[in-house]
N, C-alpha and C. Protein backbone atom coordinates (compact mmCIF):
# COMPACT_ATOMS: atom_id res chain seq x y z
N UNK A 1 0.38 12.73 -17.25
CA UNK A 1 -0.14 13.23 -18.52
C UNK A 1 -0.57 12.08 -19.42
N UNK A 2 0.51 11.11 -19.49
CA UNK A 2 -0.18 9.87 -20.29
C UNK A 2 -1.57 9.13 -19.83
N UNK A 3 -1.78 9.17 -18.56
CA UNK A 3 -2.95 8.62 -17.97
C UNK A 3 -4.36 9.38 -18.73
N UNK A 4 -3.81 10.40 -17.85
CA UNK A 4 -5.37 11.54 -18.92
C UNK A 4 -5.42 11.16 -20.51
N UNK A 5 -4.42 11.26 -21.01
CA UNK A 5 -4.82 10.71 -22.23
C UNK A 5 -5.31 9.31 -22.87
N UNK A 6 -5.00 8.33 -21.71
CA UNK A 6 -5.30 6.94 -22.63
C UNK A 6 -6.62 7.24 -21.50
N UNK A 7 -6.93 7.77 -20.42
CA UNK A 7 -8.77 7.99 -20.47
C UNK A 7 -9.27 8.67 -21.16
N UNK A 8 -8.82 9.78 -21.90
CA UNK A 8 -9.60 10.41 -23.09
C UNK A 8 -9.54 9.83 -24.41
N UNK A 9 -8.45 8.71 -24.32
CA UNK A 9 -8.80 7.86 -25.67
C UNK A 9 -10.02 6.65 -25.16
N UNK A 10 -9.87 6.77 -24.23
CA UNK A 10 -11.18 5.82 -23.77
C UNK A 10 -12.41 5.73 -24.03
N UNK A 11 -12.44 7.29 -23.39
CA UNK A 11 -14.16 7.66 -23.32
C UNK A 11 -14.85 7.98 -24.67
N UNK A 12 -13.02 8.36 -25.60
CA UNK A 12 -13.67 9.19 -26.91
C UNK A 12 -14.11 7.59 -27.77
N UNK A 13 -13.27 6.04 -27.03
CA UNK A 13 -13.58 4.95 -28.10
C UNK A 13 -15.27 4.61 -27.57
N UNK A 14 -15.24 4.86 -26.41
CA UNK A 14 -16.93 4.26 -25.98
C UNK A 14 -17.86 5.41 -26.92
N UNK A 15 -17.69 6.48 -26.29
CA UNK A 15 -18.36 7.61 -27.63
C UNK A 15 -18.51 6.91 -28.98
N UNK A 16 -17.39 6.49 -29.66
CA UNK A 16 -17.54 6.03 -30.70
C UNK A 16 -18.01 4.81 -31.16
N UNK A 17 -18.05 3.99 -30.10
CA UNK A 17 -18.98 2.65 -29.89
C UNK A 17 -20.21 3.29 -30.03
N UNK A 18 -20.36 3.60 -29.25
CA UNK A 18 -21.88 4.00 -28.99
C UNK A 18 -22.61 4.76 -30.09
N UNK A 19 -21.43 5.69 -31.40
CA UNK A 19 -21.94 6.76 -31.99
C UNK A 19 -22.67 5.28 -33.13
N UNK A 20 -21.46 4.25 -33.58
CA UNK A 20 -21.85 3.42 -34.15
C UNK A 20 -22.94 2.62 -34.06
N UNK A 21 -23.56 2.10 -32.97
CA UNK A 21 -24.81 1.38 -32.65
C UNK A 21 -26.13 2.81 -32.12
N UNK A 22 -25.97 3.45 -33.17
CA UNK A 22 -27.18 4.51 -32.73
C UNK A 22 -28.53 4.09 -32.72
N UNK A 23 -29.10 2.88 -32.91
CA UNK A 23 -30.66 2.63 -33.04
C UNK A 23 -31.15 2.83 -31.55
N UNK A 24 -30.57 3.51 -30.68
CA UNK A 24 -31.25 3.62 -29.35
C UNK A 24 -31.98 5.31 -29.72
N UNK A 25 -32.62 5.04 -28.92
CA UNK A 25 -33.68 6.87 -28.82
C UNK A 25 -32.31 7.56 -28.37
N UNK A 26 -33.30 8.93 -29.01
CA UNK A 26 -32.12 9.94 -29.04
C UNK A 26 -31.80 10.62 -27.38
N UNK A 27 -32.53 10.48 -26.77
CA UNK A 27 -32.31 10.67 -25.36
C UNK A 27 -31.56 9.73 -24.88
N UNK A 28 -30.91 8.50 -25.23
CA UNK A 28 -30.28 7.51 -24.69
C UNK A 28 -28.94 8.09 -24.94
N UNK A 29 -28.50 8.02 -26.44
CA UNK A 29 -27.71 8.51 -26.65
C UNK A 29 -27.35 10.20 -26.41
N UNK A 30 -28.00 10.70 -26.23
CA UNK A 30 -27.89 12.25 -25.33
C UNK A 30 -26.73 11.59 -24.20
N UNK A 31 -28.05 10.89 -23.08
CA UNK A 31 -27.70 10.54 -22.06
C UNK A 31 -26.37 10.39 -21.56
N UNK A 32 -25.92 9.27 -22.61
CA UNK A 32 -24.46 8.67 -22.87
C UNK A 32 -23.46 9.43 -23.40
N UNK A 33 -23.96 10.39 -24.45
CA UNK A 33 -22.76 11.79 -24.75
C UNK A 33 -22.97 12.83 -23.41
N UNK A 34 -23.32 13.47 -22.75
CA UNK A 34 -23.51 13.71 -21.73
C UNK A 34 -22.30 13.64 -20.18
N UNK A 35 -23.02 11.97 -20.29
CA UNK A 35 -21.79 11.41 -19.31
C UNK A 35 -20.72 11.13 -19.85
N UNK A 36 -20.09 10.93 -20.43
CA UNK A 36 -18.85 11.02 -21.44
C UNK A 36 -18.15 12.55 -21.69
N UNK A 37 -19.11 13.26 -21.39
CA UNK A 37 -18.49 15.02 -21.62
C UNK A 37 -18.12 14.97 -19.90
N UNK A 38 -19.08 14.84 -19.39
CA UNK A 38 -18.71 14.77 -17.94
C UNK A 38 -17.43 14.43 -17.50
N UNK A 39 -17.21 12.88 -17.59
CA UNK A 39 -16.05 12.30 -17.43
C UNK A 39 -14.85 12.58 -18.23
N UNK A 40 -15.27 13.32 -19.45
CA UNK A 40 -13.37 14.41 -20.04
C UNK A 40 -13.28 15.65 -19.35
N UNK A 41 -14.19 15.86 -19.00
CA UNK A 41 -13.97 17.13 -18.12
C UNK A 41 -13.16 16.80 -16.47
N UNK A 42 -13.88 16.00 -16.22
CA UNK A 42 -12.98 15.55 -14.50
C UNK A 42 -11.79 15.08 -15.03
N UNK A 43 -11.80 14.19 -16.33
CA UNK A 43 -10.27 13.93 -16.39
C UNK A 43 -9.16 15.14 -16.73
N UNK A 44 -10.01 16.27 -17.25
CA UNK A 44 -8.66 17.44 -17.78
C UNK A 44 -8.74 17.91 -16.52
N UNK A 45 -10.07 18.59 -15.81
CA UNK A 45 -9.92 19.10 -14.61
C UNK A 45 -10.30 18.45 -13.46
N UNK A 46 -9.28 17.98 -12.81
CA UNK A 46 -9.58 16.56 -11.90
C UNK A 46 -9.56 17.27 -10.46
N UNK A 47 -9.39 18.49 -10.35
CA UNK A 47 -9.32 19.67 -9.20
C UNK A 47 -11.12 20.07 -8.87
N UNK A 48 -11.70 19.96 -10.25
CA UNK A 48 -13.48 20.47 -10.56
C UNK A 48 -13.93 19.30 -9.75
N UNK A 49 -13.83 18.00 -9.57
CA UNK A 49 -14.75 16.97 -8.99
C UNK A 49 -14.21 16.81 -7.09
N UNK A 50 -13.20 17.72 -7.15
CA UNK A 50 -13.01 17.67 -5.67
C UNK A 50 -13.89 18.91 -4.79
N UNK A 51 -13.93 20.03 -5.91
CA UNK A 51 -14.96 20.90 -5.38
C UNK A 51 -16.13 20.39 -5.48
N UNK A 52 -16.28 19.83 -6.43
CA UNK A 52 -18.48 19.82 -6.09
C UNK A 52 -18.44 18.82 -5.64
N UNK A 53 -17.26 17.63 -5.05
CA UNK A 53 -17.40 16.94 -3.89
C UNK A 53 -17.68 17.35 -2.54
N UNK A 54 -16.56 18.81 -2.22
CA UNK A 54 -16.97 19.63 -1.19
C UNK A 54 -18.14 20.46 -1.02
N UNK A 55 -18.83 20.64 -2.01
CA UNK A 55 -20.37 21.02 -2.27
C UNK A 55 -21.36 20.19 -1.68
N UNK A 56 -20.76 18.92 -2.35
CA UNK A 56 -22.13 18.05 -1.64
C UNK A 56 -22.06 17.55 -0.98
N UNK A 57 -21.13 17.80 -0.24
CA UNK A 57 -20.81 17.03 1.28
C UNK A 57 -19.95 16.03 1.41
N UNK A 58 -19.36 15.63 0.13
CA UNK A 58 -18.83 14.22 0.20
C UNK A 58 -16.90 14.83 0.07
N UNK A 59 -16.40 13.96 1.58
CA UNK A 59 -15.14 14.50 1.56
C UNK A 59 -14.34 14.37 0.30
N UNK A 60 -13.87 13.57 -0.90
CA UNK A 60 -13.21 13.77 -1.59
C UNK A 60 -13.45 13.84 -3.18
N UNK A 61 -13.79 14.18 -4.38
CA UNK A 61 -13.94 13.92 -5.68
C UNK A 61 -13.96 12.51 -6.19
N UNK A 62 -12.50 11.62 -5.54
CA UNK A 62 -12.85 10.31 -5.98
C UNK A 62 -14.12 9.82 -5.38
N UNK A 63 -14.56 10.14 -4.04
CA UNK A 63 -15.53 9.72 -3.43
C UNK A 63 -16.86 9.62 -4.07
N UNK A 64 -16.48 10.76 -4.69
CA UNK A 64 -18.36 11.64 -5.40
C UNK A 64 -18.11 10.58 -6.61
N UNK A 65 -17.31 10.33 -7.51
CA UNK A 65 -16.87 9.72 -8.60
C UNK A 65 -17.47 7.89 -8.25
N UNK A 66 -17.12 7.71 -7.30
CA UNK A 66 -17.35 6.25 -7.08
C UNK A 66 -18.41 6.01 -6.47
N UNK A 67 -19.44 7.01 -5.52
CA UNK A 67 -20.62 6.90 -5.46
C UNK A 67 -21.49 6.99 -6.69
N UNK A 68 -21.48 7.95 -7.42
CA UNK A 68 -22.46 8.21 -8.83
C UNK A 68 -22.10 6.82 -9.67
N UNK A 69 -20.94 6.05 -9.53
CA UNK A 69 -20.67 5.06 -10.30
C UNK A 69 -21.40 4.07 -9.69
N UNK A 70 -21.46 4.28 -8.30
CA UNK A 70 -22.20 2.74 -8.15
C UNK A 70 -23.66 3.27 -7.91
N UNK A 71 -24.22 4.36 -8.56
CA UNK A 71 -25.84 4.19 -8.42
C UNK A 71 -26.07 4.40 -9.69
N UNK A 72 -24.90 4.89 -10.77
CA UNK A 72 -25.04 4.40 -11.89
C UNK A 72 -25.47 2.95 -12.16
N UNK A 73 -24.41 1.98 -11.67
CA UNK A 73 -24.67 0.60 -11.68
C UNK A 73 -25.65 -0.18 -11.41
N UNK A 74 -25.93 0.44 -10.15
CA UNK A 74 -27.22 -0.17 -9.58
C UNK A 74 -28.58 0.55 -11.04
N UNK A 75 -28.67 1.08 -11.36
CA UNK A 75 -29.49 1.91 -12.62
C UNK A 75 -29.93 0.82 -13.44
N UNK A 76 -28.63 0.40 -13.87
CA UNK A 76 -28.39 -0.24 -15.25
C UNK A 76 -28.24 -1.67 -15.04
N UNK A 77 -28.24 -2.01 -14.09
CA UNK A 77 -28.64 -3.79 -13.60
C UNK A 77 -29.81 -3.59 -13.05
N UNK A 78 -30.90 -2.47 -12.74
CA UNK A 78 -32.27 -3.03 -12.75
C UNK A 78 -33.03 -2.97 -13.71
N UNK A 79 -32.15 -1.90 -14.87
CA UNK A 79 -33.15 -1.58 -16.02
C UNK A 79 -32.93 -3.46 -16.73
N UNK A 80 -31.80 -3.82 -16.89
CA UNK A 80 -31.64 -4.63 -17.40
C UNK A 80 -32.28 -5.77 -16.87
N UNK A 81 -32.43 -6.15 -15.69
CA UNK A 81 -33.21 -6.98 -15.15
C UNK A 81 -34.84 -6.58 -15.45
N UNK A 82 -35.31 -5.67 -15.21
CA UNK A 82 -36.92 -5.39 -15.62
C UNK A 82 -36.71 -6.20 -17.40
N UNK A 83 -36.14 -5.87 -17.82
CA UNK A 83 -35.94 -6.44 -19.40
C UNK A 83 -35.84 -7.64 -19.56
N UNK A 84 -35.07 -8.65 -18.53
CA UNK A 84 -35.19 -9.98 -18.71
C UNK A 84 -36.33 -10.31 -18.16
N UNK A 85 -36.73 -10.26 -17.27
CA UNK A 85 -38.15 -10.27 -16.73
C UNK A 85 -39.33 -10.36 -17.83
N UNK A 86 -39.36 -9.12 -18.67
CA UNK A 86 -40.10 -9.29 -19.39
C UNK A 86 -39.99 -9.88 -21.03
N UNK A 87 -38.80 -10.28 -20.76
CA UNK A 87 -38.46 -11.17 -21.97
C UNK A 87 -38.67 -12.70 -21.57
N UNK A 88 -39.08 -13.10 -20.40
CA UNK A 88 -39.00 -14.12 -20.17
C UNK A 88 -40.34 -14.30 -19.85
N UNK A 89 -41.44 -13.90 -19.63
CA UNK A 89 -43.08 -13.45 -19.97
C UNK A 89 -43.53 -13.43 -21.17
N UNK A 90 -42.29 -12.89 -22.06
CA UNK A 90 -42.77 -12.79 -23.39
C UNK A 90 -42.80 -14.29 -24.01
N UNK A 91 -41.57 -15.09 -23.92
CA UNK A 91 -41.45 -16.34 -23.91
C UNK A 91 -42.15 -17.19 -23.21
N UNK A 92 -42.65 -17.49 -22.41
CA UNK A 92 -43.88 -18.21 -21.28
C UNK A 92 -45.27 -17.90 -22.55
N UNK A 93 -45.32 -17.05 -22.60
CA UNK A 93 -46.58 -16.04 -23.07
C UNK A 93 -46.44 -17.55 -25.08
N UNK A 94 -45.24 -17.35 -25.61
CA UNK A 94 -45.46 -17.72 -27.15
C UNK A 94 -45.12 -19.55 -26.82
N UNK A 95 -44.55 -19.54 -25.94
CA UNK A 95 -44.35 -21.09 -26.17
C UNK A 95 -46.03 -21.58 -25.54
N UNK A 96 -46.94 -21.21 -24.73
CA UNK A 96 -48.22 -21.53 -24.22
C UNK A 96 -48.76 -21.15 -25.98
N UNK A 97 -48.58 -20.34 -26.37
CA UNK A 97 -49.42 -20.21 -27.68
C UNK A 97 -48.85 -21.46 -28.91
N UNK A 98 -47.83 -21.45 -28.38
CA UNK A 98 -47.36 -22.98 -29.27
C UNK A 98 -47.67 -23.94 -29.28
N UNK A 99 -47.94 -24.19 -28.25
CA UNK A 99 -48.32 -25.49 -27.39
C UNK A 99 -50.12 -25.70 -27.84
N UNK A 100 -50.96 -24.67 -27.58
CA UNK A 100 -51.75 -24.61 -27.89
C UNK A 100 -52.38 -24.44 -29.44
N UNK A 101 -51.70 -24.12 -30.50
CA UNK A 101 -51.74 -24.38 -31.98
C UNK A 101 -51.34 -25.44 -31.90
N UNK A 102 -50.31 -26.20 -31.95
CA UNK A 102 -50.00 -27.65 -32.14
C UNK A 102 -50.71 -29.00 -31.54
N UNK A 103 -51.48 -28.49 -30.69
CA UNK A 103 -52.72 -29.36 -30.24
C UNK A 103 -53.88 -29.32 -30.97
N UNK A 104 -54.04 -27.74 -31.08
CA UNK A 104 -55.14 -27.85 -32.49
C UNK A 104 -54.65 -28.71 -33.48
N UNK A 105 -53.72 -28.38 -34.51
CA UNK A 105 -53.31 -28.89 -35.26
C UNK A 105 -53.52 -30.61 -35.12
N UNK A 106 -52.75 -31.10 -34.03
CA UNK A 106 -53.37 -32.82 -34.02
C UNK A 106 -54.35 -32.63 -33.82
N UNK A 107 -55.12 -32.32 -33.47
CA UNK A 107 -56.65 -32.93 -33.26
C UNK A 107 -57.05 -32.18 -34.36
N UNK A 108 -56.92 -31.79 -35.66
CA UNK A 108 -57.64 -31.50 -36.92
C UNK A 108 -57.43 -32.56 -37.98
N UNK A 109 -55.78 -33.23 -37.65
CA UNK A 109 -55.79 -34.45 -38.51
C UNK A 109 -56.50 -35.46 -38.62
N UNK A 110 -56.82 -36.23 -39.55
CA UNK A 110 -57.53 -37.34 -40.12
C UNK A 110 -56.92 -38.38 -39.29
N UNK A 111 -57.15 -39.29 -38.64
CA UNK A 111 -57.06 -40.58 -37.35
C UNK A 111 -55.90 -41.54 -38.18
N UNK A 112 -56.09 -41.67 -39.47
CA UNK A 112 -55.27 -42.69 -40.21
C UNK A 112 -53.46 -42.27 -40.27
N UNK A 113 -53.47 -40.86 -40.45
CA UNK A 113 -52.57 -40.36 -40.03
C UNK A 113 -50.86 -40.02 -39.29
N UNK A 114 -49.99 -40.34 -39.63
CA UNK A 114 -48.99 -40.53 -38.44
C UNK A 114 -48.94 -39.06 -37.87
N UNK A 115 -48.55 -38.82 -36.70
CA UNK A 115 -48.23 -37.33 -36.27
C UNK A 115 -46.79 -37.06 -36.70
N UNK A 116 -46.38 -35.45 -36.92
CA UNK A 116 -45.66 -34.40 -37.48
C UNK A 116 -44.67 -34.78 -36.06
N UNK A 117 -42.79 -35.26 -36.26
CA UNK A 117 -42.46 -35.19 -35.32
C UNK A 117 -42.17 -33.71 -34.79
N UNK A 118 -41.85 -33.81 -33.97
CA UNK A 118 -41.66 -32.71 -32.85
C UNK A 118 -40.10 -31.87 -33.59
N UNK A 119 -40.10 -30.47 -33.89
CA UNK A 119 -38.63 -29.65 -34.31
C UNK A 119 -37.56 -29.84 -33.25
């Protein structure tokens, strides 16, 4: 009995993480209340994830539980990787534009001039 409860104080503190940093779209946060209803439900009825384990073929509930977790995972380390990816394009992309103003820039100064050191 104590177990179920310090996972339902769990899921209810990530809920509440999450309720706090709301600037994500509202489908994100759907998403995430969602799976969080999900997971208090298997924890009160932990008998419910052994049946629709036997539904979908998969011999046990923990089974079904730890597969969806790891294609959860796999989800959310490619979304996150597509994101560094393109954060790191984005950066390539402004430091070439840097590079290229600050060359203008010397070559507009007057020759007598010392150059601007480097930040």
């Amino acid at each position: 009995m104590i177990i179920r409860i310090l996972l339902l104080a769990g899921l209810s503190a990530i809920g509440f993480f999450v309720f706090l940093r709301r600037n994500r779209l509202p489908c994100h946060i759907m998403t995430v209340f969602l799976l969080l209803g999900a997971g208090a439900i298997a924890v009160v009825v932990p008998d419910l994830t052994s049946e629709v384990a036997q539904f979908v073929g998969v011999g046990r509930g923990a089974d079904l539980v730890t597969y969806i977790a790891i294609i959860a995972v796999m989800f959310v380390l490619l979304h996150y990787y597509s994101k560094f990816v393109e954060l790191q394009q984005k950066l390539t992309e402004l430091t070439r534009e840097m590079a290229i103003l600050r060359a203008e820039a010397q070559a507009q100064k007057p020759a007598g001039t010392e150059p601007e050191p480097p930040p």
